[in-house]
C-alpha atoms as a PDB file:
ATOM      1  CA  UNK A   1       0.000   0.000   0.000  1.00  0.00           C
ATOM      2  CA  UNK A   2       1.193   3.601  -0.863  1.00  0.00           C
ATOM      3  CA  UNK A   3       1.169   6.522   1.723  1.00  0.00           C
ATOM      4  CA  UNK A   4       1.271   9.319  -0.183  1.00  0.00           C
ATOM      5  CA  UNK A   5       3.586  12.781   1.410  1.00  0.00           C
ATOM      6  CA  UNK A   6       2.856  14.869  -1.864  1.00  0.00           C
ATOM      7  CA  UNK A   7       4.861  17.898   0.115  1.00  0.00           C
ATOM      8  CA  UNK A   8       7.972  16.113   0.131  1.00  0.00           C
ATOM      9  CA  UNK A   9       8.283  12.912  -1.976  1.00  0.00           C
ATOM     10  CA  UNK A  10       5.526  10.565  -3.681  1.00  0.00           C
ATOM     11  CA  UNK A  11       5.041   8.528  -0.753  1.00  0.00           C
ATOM     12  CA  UNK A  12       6.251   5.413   1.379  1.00  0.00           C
ATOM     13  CA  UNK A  13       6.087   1.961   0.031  1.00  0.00           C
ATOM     14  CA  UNK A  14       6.838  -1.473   1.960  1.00  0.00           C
ATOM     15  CA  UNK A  15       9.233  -3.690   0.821  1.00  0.00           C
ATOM     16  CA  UNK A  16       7.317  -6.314  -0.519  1.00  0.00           C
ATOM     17  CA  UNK A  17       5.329  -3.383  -2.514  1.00  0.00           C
ATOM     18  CA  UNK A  18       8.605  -2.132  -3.695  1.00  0.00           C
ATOM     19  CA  UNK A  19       9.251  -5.652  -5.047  1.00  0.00           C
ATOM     20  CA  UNK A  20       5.911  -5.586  -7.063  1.00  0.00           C
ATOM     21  CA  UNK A  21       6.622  -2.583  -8.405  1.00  0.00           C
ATOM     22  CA  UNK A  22      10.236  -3.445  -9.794  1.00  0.00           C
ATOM     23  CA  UNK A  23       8.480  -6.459 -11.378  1.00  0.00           C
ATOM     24  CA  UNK A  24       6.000  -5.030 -12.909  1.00  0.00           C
ATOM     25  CA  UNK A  25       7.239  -1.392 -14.279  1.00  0.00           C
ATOM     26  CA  UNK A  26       9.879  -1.031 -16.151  1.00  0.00           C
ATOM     27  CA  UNK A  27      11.109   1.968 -15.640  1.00  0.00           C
ATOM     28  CA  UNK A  28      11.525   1.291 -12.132  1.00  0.00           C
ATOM     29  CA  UNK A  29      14.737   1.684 -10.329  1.00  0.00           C
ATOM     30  CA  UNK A  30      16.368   0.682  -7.031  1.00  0.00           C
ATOM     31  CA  UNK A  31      18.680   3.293  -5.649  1.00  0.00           C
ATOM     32  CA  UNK A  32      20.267   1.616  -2.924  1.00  0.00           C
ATOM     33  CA  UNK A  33      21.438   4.845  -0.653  1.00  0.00           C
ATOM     34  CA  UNK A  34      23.611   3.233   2.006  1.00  0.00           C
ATOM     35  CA  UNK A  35      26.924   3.207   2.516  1.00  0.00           C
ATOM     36  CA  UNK A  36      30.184   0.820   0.599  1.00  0.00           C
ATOM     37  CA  UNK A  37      30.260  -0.240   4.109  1.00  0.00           C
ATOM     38  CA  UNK A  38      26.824  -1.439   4.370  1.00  0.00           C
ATOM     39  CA  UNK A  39      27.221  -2.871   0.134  1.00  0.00           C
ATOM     40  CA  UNK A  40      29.819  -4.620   1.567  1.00  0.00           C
ATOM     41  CA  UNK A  41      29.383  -6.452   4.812  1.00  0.00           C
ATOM     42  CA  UNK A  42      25.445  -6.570   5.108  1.00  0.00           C
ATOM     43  CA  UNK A  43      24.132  -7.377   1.645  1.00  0.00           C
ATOM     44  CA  UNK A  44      22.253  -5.765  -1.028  1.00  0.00           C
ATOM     45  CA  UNK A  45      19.116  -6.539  -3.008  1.00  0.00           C
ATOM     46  CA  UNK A  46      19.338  -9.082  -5.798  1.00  0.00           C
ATOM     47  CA  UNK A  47      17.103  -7.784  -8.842  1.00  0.00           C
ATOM     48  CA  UNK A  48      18.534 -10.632 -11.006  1.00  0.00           C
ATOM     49  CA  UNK A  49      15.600 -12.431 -11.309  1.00  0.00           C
ATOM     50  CA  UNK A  50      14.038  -9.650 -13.331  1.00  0.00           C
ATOM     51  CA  UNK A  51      17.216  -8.393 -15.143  1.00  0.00           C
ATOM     52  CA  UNK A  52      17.277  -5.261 -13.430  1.00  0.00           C
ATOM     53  CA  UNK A  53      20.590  -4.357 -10.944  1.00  0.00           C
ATOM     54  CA  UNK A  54      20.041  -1.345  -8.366  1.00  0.00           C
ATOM     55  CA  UNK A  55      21.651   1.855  -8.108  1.00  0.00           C
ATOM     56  CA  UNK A  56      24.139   2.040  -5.195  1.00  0.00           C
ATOM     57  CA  UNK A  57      24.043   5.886  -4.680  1.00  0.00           C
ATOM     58  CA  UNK A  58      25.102   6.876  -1.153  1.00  0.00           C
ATOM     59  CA  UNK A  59      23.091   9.350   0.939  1.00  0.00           C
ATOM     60  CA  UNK A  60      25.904   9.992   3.038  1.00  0.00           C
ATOM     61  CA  UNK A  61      29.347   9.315   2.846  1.00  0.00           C
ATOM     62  CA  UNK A  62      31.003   6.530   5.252  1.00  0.00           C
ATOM     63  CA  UNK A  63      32.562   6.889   7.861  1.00  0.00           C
ATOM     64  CA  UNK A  64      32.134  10.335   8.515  1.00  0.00           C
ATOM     65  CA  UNK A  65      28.329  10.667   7.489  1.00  0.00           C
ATOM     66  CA  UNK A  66      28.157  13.565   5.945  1.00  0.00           C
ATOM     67  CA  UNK A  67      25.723  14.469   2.806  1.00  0.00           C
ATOM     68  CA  UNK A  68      26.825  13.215  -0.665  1.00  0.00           C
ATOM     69  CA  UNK A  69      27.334  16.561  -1.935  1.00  0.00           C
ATOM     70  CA  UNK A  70      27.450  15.036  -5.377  1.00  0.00           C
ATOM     71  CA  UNK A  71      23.936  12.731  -4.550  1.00  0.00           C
ATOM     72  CA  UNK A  72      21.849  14.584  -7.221  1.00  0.00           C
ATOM     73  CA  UNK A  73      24.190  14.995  -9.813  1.00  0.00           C
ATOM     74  CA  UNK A  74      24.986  11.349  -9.838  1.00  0.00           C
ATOM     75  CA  UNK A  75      21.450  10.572  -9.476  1.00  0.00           C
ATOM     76  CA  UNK A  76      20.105  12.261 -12.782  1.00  0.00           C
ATOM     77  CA  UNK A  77      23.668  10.297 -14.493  1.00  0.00           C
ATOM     78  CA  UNK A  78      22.230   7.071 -13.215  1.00  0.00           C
ATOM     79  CA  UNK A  79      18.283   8.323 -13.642  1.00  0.00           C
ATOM     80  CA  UNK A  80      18.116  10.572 -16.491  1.00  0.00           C
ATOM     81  CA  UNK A  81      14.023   9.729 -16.857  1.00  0.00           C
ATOM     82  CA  UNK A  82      12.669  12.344 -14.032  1.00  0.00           C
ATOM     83  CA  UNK A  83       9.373  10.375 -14.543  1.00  0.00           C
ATOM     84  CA  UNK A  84      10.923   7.280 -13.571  1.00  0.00           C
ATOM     85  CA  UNK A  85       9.342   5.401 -10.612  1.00  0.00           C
ATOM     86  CA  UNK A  86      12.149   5.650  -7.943  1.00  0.00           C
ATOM     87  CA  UNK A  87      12.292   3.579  -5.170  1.00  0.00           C
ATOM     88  CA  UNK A  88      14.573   4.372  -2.351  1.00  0.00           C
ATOM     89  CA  UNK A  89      15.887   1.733   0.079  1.00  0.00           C
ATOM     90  CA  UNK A  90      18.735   2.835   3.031  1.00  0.00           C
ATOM     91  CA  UNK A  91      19.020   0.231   6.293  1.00  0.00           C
ATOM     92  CA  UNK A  92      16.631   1.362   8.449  1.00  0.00           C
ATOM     93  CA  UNK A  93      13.800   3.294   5.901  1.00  0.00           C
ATOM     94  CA  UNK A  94      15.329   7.239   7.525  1.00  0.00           C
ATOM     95  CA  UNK A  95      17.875   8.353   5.273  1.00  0.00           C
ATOM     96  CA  UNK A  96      16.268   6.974   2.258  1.00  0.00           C
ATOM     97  CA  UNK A  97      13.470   9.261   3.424  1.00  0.00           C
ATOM     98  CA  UNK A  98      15.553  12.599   3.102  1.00  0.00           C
ATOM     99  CA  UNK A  99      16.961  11.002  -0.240  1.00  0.00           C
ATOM    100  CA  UNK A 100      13.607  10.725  -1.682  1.00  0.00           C
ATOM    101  CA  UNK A 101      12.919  14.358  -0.861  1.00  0.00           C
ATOM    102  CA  UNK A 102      16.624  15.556  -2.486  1.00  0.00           C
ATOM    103  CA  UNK A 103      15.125  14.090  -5.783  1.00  0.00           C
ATOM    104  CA  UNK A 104      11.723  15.357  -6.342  1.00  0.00           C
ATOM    105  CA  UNK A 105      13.099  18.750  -5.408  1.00  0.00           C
ATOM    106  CA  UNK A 106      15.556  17.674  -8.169  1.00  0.00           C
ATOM    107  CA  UNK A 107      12.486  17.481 -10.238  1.00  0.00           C
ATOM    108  CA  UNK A 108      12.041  13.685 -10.097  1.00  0.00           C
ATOM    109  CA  UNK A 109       7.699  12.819  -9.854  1.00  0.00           C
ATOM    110  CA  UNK A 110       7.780   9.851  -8.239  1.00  0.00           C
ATOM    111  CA  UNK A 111      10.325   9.243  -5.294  1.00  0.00           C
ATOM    112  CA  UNK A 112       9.286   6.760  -3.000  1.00  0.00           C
ATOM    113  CA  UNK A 113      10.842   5.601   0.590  1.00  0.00           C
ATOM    114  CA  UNK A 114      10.552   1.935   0.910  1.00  0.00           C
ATOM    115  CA  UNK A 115       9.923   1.795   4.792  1.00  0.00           C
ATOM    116  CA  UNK A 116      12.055  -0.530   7.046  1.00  0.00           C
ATOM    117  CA  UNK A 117      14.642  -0.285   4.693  1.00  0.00           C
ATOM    118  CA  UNK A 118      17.012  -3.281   3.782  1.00  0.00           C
ATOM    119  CA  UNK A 119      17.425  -4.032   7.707  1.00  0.00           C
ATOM    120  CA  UNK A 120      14.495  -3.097   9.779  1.00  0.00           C
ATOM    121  CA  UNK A 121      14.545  -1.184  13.482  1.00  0.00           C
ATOM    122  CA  UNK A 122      16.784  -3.340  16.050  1.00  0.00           C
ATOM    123  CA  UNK A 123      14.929  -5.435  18.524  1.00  0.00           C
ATOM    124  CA  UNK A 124      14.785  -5.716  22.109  1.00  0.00           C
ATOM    125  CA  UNK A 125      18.347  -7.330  22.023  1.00  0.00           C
ATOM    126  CA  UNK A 126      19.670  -4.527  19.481  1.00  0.00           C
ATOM    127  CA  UNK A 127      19.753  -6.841  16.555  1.00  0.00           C
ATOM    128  CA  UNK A 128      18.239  -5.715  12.744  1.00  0.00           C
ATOM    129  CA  UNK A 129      16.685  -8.245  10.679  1.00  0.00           C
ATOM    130  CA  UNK A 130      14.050  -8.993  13.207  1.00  0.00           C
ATOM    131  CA  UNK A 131      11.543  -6.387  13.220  1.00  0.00           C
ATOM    132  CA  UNK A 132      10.944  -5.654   9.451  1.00  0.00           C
ATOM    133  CA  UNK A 133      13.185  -4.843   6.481  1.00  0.00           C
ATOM    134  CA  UNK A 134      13.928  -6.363   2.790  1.00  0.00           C
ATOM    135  CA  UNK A 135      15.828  -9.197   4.198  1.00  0.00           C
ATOM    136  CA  UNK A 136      13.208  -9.814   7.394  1.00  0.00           C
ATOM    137  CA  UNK A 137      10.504 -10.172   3.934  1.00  0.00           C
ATOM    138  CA  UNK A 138      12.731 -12.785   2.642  1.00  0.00           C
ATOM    139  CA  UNK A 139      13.409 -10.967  -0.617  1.00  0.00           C
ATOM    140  CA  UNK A 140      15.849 -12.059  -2.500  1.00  0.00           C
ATOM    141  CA  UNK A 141      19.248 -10.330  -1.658  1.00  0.00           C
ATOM    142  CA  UNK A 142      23.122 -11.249  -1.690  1.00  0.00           C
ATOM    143  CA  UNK A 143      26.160 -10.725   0.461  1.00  0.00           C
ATOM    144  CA  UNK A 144      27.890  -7.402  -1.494  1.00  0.00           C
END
């Protein structure tokens, strides 16, 4: 189901709805807006199965977390279509939130946050993966 925030981005998506969507329209895209870090040693979606790869465009620059100065220049190199459906994933379903909003005020129409993220919110014992996320769904993914 789609929330809709038409003030600051298209709207928030789940994960699984994210999923449907990258099967189903093709100009779709997955901008992955973690960190190398997070590529690396935690995974990333596997779009494979439907011949599509994502977009690994950091929000913020490891280790020291700053803004990607360069986000929305590299983002209309990797996205040229601004009426492509964009679907923003980050660990946690926060930073792709404030990534969503840096492209539609880049002009892009439909920016969506995929909530819960690739990880999910940690759990009682401080652990992701539990609580929600891309992984938690059980869609497909790899080790980076």
């Amino acid at each position: 189901m789609v929330q809709t925030n038409a003030k600051n981005y298209a709207g928030d998506i789940t994960p699984e709805d994210a999923w449907n969507i990258l099967k189903s329209e093709d100009s779709s895209i997955l901008i992955d807006c973690r960190t190398t870090a997070e590529w690396s040693y935690v995974g990333v979606p596997d779009l494979s199965e439907m011949g599509k790869e994502q977009v690994n465009l950091s929000w913020k620059i490891f280790p020291e977390m700053c803004v990607n100065p360069l986000f929305q220049n590299k983002m209309s190199d990797a996205c040229p279509d601004q009426d492509a459906i964009l679907l923003f994933l980050c660990r946690s379903g926060v930073r792709s939130i404030d990534a969503a909003i840096s492209a539609t005020e880049a002009g892009y129409n439909n920016a969506y946050n995929i909530l819960e993220g690739f990880e999910g919110d940690k759990d009682s014992e401080g652990h992701r993966g539990r609580l929600g996320g891309w992984k938690f769904c059980n869609l497909p993914w790899k080790q980076g």
